[in-house]
C-alpha atoms as a PDB file:
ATOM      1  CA  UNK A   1       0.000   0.000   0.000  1.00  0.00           C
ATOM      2  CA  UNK A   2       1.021   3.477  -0.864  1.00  0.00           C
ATOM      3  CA  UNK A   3       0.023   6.188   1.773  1.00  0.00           C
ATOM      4  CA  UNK A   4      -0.659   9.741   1.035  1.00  0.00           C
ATOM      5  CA  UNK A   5       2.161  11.546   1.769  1.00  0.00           C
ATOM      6  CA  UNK A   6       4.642   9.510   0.225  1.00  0.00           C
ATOM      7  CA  UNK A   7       4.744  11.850  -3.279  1.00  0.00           C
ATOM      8  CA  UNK A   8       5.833  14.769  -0.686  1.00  0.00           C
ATOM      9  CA  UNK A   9       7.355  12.643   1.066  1.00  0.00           C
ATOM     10  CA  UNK A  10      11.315  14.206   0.571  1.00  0.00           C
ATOM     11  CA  UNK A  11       9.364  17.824   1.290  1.00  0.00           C
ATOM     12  CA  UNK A  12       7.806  16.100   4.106  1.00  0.00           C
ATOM     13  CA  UNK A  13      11.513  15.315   5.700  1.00  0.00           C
ATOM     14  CA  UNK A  14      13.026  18.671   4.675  1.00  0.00           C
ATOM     15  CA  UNK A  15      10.354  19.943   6.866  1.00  0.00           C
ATOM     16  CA  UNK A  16      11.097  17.787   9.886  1.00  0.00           C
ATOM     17  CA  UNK A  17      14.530  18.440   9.444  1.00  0.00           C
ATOM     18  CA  UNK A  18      13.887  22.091   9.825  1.00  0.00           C
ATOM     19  CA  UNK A  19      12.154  21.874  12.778  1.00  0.00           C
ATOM     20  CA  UNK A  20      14.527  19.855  14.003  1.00  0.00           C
ATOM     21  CA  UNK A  21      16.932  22.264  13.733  1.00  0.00           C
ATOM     22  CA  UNK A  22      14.631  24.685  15.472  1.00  0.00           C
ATOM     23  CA  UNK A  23      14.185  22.557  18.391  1.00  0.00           C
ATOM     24  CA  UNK A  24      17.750  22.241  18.500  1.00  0.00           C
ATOM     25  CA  UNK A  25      17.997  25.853  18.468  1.00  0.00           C
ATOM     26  CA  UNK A  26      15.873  26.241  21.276  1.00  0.00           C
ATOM     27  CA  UNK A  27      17.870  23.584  23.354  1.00  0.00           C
ATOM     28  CA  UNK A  28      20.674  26.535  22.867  1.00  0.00           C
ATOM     29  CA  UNK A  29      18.894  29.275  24.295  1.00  0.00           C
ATOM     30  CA  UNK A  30      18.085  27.749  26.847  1.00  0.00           C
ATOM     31  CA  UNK A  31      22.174  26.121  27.473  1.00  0.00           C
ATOM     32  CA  UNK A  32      23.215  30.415  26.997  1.00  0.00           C
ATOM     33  CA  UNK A  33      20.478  31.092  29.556  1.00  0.00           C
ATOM     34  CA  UNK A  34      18.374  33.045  27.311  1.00  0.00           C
ATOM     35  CA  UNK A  35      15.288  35.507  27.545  1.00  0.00           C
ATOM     36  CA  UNK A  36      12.661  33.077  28.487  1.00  0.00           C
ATOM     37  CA  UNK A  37      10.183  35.530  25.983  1.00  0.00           C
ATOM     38  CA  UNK A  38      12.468  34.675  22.879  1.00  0.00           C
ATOM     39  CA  UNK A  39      12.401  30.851  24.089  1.00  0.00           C
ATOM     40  CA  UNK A  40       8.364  31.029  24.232  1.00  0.00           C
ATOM     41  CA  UNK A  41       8.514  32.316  20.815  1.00  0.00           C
ATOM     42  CA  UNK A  42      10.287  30.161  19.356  1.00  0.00           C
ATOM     43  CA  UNK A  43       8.427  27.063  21.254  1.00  0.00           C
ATOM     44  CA  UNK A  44       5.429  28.648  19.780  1.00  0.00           C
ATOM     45  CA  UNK A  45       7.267  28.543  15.767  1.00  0.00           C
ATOM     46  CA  UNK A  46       8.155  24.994  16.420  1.00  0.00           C
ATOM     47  CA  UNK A  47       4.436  24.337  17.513  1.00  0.00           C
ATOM     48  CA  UNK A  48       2.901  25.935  14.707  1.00  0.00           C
ATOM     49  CA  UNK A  49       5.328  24.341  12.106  1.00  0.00           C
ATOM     50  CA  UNK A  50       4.404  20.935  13.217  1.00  0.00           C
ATOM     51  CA  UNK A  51       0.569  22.131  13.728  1.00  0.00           C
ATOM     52  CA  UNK A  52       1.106  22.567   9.625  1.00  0.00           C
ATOM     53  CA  UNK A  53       2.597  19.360   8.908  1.00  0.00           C
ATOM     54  CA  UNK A  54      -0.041  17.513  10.735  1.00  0.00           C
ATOM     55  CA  UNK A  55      -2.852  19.558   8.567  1.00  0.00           C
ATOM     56  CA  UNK A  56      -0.578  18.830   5.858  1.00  0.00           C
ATOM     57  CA  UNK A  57      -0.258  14.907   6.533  1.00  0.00           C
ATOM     58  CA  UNK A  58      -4.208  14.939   7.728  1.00  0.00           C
ATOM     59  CA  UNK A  59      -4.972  16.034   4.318  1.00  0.00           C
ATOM     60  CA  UNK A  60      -3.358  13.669   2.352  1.00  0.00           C
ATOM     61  CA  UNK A  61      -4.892  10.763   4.386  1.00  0.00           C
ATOM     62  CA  UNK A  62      -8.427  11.998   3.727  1.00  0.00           C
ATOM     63  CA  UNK A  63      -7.200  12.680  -0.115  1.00  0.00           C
ATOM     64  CA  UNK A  64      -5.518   9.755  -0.354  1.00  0.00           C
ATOM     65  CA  UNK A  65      -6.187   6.713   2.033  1.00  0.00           C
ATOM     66  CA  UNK A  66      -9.837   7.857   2.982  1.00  0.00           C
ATOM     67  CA  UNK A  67     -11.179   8.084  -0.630  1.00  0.00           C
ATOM     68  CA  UNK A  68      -9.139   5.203  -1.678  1.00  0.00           C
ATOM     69  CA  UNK A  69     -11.111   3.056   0.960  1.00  0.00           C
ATOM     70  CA  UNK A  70     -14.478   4.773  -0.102  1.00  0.00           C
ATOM     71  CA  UNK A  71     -13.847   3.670  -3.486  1.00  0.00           C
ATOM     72  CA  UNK A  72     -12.687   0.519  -2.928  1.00  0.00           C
ATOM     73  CA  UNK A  73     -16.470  -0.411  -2.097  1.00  0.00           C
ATOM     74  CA  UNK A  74     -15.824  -2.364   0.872  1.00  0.00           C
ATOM     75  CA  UNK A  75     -17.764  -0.733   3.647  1.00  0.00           C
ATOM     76  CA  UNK A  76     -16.115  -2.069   5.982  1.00  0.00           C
ATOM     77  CA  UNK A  77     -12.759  -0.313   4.978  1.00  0.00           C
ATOM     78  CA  UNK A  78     -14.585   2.825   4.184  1.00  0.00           C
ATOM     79  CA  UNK A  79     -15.910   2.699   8.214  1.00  0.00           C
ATOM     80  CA  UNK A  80     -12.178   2.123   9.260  1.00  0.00           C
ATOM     81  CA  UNK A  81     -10.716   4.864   7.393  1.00  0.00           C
ATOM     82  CA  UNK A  82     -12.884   7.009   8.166  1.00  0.00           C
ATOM     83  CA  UNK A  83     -12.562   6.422  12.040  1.00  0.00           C
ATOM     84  CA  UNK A  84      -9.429   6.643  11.460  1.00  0.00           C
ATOM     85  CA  UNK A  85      -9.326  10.465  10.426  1.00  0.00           C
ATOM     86  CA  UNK A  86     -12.113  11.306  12.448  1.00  0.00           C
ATOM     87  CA  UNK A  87     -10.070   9.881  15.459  1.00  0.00           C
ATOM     88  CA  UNK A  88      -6.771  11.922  14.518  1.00  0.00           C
ATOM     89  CA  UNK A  89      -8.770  15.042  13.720  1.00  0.00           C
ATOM     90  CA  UNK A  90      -9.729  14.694  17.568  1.00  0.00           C
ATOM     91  CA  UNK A  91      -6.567  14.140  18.999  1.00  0.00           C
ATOM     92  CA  UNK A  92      -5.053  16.763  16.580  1.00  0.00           C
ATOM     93  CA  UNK A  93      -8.261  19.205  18.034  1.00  0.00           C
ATOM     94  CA  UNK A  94      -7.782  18.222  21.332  1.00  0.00           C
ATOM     95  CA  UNK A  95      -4.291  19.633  22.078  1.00  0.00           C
ATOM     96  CA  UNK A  96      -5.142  23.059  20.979  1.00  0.00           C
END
């Protein structure tokens, strides 16, 4: 099975790899003891970057895995796809 994402899937990484180096950026401020404002602000980048990659990922599986299932015809799959976004959509929700 092919998922979603996997055509972006080298964007995908350059992305993590960017907030990666955020995060790791943040690890410094806080090591040179900085402004705790600045460190909020960046916490908050870092949150929002990965608050767009799950939209971003959330998409594809509705795009992609969800509408695969639905036309598959097996209702059955359709059910557990869709519980499947409809569950991740909640968690994703629920953190905000």
């Amino acid at each position: 099975m092919t998922y979603g994402y996997v055509k972006d899937k080298e964007a995908l990484v350059k992305r993590l790899h960017r907030i990666e180096g955020q995060v790791r950026g943040i690890e410094r401020m806080v090591e040179d003891e900085r402004y705790c404002i600045d460190i909020l602000t960046q916490i908050g980048a870092v949150s929002t970057a990965l608050d767009s990659l799950a939209q971003k990922l959330l998409e594809q599986h509705a795009s992609s895995c969800v509408a695969g299932a639905l036309a598959s015809g097996s209702s059955e799959e359709a059910e557990t796809k869709t519980r499947e976004l409809l569950d991740a959509v909640q968690r994703f929700t629920r953190t905000r």
